[in-house]
Structures are given as structure tokens and as C-alpha cells.
N, C-alpha and C. Protein backbone atom coordinates (compact mmCIF):
# COMPACT_ATOMS: atom_id res chain seq x y z
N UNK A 1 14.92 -0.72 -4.75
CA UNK A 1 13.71 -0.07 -4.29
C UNK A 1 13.68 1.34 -4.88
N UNK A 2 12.24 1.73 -5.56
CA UNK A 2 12.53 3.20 -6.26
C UNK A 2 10.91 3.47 -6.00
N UNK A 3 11.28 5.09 -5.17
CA UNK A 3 9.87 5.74 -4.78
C UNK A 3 9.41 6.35 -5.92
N UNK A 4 8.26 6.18 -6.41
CA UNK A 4 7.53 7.38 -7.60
C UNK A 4 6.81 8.41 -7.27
N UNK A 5 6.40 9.03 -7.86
CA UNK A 5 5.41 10.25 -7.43
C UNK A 5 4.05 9.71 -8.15
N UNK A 6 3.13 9.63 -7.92
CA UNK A 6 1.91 9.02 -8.67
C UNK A 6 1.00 10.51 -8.54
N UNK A 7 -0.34 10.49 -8.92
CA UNK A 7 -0.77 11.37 -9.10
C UNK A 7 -2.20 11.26 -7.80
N UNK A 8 -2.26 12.29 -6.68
CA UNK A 8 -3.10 12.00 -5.64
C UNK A 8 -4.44 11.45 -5.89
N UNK A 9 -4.64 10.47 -4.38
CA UNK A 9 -6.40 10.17 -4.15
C UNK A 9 -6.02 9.68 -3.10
N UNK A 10 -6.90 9.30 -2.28
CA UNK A 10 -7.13 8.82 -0.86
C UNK A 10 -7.40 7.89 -0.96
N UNK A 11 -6.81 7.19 0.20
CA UNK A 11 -6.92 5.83 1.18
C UNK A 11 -8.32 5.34 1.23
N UNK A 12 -8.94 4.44 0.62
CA UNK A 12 -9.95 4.18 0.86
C UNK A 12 -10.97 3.63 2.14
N UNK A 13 -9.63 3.67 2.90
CA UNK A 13 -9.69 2.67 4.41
C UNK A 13 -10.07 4.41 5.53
N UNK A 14 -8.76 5.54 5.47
CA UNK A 14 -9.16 6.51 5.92
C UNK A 14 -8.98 8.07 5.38
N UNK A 15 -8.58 7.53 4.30
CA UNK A 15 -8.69 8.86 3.81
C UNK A 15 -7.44 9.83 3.22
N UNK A 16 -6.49 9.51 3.79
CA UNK A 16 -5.39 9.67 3.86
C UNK A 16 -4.94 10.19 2.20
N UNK A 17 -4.44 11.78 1.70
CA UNK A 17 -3.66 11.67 0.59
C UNK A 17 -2.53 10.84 0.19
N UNK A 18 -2.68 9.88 -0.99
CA UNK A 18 -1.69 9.18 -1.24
C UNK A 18 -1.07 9.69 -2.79
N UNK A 19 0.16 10.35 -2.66
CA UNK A 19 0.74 10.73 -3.51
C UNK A 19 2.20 10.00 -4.44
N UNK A 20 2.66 8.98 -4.04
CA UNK A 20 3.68 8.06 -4.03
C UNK A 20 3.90 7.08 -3.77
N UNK A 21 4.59 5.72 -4.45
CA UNK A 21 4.38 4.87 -4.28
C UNK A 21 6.13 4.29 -4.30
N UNK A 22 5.93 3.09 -3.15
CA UNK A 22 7.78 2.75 -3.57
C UNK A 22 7.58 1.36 -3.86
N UNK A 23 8.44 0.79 -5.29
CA UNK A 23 8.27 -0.40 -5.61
C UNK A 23 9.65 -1.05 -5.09
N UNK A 24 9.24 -2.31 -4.45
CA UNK A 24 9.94 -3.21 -3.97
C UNK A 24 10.87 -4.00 -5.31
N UNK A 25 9.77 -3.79 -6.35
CA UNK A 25 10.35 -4.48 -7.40
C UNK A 25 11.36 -3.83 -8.16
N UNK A 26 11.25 -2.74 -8.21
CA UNK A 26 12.10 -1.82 -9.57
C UNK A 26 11.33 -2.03 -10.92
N UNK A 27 9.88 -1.88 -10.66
CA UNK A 27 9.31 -1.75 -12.21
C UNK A 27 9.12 -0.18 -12.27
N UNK A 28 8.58 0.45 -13.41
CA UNK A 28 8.41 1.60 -13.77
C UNK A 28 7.25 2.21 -12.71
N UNK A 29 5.80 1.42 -12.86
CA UNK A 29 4.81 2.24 -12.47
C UNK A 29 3.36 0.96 -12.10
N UNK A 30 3.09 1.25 -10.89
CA UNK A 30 2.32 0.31 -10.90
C UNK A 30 1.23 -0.08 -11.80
N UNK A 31 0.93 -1.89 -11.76
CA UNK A 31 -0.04 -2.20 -12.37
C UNK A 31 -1.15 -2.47 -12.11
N UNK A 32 -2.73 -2.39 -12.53
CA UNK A 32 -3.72 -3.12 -11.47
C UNK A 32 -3.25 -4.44 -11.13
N UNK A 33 -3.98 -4.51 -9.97
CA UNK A 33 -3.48 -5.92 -9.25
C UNK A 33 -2.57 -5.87 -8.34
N UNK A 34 -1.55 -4.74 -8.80
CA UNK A 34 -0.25 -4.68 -7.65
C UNK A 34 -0.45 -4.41 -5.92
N UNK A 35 0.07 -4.53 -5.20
CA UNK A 35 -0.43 -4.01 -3.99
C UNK A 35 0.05 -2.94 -3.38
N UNK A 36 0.00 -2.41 -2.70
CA UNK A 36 0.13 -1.07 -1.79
C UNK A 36 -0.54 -0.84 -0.61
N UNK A 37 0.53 -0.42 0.54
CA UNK A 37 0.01 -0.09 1.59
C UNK A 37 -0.04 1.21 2.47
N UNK A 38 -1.06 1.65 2.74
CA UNK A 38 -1.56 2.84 3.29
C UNK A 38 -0.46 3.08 4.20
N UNK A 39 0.11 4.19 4.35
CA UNK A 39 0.91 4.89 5.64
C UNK A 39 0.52 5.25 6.27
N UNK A 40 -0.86 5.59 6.17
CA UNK A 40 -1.86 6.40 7.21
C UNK A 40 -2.50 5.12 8.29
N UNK A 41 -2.77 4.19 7.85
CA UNK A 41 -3.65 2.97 8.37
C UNK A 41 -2.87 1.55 8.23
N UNK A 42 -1.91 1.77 7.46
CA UNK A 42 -1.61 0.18 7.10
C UNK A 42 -2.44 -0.85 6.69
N UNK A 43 -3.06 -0.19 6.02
CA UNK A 43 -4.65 -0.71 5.18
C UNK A 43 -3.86 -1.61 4.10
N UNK A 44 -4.34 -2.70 3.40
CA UNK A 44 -3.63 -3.39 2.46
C UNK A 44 -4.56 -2.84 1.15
N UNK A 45 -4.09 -2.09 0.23
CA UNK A 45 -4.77 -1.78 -1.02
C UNK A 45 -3.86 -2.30 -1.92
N UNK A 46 -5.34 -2.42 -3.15
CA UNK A 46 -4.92 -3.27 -4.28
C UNK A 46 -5.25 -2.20 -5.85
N UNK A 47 -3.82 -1.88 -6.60
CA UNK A 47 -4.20 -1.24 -7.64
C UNK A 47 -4.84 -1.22 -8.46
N UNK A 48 -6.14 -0.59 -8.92
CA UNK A 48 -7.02 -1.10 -9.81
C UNK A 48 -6.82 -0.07 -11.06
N UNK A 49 -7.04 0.82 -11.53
CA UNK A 49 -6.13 1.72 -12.51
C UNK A 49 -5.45 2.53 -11.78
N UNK A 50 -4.23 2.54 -11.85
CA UNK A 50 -3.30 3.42 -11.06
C UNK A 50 -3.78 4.82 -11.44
N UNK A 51 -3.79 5.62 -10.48
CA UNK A 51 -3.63 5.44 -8.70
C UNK A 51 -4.73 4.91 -8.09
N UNK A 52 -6.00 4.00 -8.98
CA UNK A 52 -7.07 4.55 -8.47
C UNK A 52 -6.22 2.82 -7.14
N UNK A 53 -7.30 2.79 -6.39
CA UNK A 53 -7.24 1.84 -5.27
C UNK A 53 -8.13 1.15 -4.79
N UNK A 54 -8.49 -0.31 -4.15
CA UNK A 54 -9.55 -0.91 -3.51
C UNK A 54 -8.81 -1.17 -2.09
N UNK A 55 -9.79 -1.57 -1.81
CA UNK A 55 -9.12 -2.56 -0.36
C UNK A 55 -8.97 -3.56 -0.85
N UNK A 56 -8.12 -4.41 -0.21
CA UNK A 56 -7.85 -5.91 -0.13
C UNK A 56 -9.00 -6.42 0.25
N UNK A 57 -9.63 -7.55 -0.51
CA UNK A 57 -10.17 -8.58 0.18
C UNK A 57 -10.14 -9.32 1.32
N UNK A 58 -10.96 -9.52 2.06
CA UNK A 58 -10.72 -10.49 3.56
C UNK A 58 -9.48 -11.51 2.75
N UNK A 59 -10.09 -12.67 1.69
CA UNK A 59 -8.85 -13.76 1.05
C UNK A 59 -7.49 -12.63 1.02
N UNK A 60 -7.77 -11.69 -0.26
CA UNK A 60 -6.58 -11.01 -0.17
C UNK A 60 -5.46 -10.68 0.61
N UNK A 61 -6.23 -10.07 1.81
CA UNK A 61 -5.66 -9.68 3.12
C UNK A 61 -4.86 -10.92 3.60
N UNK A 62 -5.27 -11.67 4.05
CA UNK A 62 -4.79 -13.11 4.56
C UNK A 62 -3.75 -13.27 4.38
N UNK A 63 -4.26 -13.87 2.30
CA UNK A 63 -3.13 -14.26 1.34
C UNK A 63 -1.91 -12.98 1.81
N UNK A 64 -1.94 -12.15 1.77
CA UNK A 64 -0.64 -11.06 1.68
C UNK A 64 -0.25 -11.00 3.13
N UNK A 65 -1.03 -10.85 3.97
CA UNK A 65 -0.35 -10.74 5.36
C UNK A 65 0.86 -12.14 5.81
N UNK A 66 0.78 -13.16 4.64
CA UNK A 66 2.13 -14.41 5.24
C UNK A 66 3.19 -13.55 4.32
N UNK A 67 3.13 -12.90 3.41
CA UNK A 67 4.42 -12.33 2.43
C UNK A 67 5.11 -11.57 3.82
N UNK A 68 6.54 -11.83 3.39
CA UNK A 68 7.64 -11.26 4.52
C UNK A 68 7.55 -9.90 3.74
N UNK A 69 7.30 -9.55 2.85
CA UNK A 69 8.03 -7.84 2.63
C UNK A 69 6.44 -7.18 3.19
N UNK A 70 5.07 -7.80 2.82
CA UNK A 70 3.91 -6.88 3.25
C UNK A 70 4.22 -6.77 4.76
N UNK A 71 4.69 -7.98 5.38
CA UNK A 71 4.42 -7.78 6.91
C UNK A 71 4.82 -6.96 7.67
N UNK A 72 6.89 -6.87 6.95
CA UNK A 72 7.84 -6.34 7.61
C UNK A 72 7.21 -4.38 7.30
N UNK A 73 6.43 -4.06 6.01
CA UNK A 73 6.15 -3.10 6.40
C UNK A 73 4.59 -2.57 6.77
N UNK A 74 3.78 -3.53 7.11
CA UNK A 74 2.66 -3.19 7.73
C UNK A 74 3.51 -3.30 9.64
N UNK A 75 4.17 -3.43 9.84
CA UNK A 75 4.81 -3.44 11.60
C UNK A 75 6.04 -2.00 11.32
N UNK A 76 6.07 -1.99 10.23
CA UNK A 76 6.94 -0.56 10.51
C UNK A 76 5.78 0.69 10.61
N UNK A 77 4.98 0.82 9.66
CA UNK A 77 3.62 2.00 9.55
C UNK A 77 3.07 1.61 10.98
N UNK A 78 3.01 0.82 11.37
CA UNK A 78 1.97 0.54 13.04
C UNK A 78 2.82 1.18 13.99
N UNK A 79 4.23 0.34 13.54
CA UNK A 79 5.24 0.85 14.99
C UNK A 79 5.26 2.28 15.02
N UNK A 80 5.51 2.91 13.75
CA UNK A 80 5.56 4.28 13.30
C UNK A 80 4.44 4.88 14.38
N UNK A 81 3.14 4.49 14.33
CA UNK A 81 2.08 5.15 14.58
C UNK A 81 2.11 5.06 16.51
N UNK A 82 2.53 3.99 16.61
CA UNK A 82 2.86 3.90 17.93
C UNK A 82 3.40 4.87 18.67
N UNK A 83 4.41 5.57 18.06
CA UNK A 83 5.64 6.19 18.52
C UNK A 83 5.05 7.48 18.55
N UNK A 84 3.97 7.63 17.59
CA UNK A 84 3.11 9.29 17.72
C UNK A 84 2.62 9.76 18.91
């Protein structure tokens, strides 16, 4: 797992500066298509020219919410938010 520094824009869900990204994979730098999730919202975004961002699709969303690594950290950012 290796965190990058990407270059800022906001969460399209709330707004949130997003400055960094951590790949599960160990590639260099994300690609469009890749996914990413908001810390602010646990919003599921999808890379479209890095950094830029969309939301996930309703399908999208779905499709990614059965993946064990999106889930395990969309319940850590929630629990996180819980605890505020």
C-alpha cells in the first residue's frame, strides 16, 4: 500500500479537499477508471483524468460495494465519522 500526494480538487459528493490518494495496488499514479473513496463522505468516486473525479454510478456503486477492500474501507471512513 503506497499513499501519493496528487494535486487538489474536491469531492464531488461534498466538497471536501482531496489531496492524496493511497493505492491498494502499488501502481505509480492513478488511472481513469480507477476508484477512490472520499474521507469526507465515503462517497465512491471514479478517476476520470487524475485528479479530476465523478461519482460512481448507481451500477457502479453496487458493483464496488460487494469488493472486500471498498467495503472494509467505506466502514472505516463511516466508523471514523461516528466517533466525531
Amino acid at each position: 500500500m503506497r499513499t501519493l500526494d496528487t494535486p487538489a480538487t474536491n469531492c464531488p459528493a461534498c466538497g471536501k479537499m482531496l489531496d492524496a490518494c493511497t493505492n491498494l495496488q502499488d501502481a505509480e499514479l492513478p488511472e481513469p477508471g480507477d476508484v477512490s473513496i472520499c474521507l469526507g463522505c465515503a462517497s465512491l468516486l471514479i478517476f476520470t483524468a487524475p485528479p479530476q473525479f465523478r461519482l460512481a454510478t448507481p451500477e457502479e456503486a453496487q458493483e464496488l460495494a460487494n469488493h472486500p477492500q471498498v467495503a472494509q474501507v467505506i466502514k472505516a471512513v463511516l466508523g471514523g465519522k461516528a466517533k466525531q
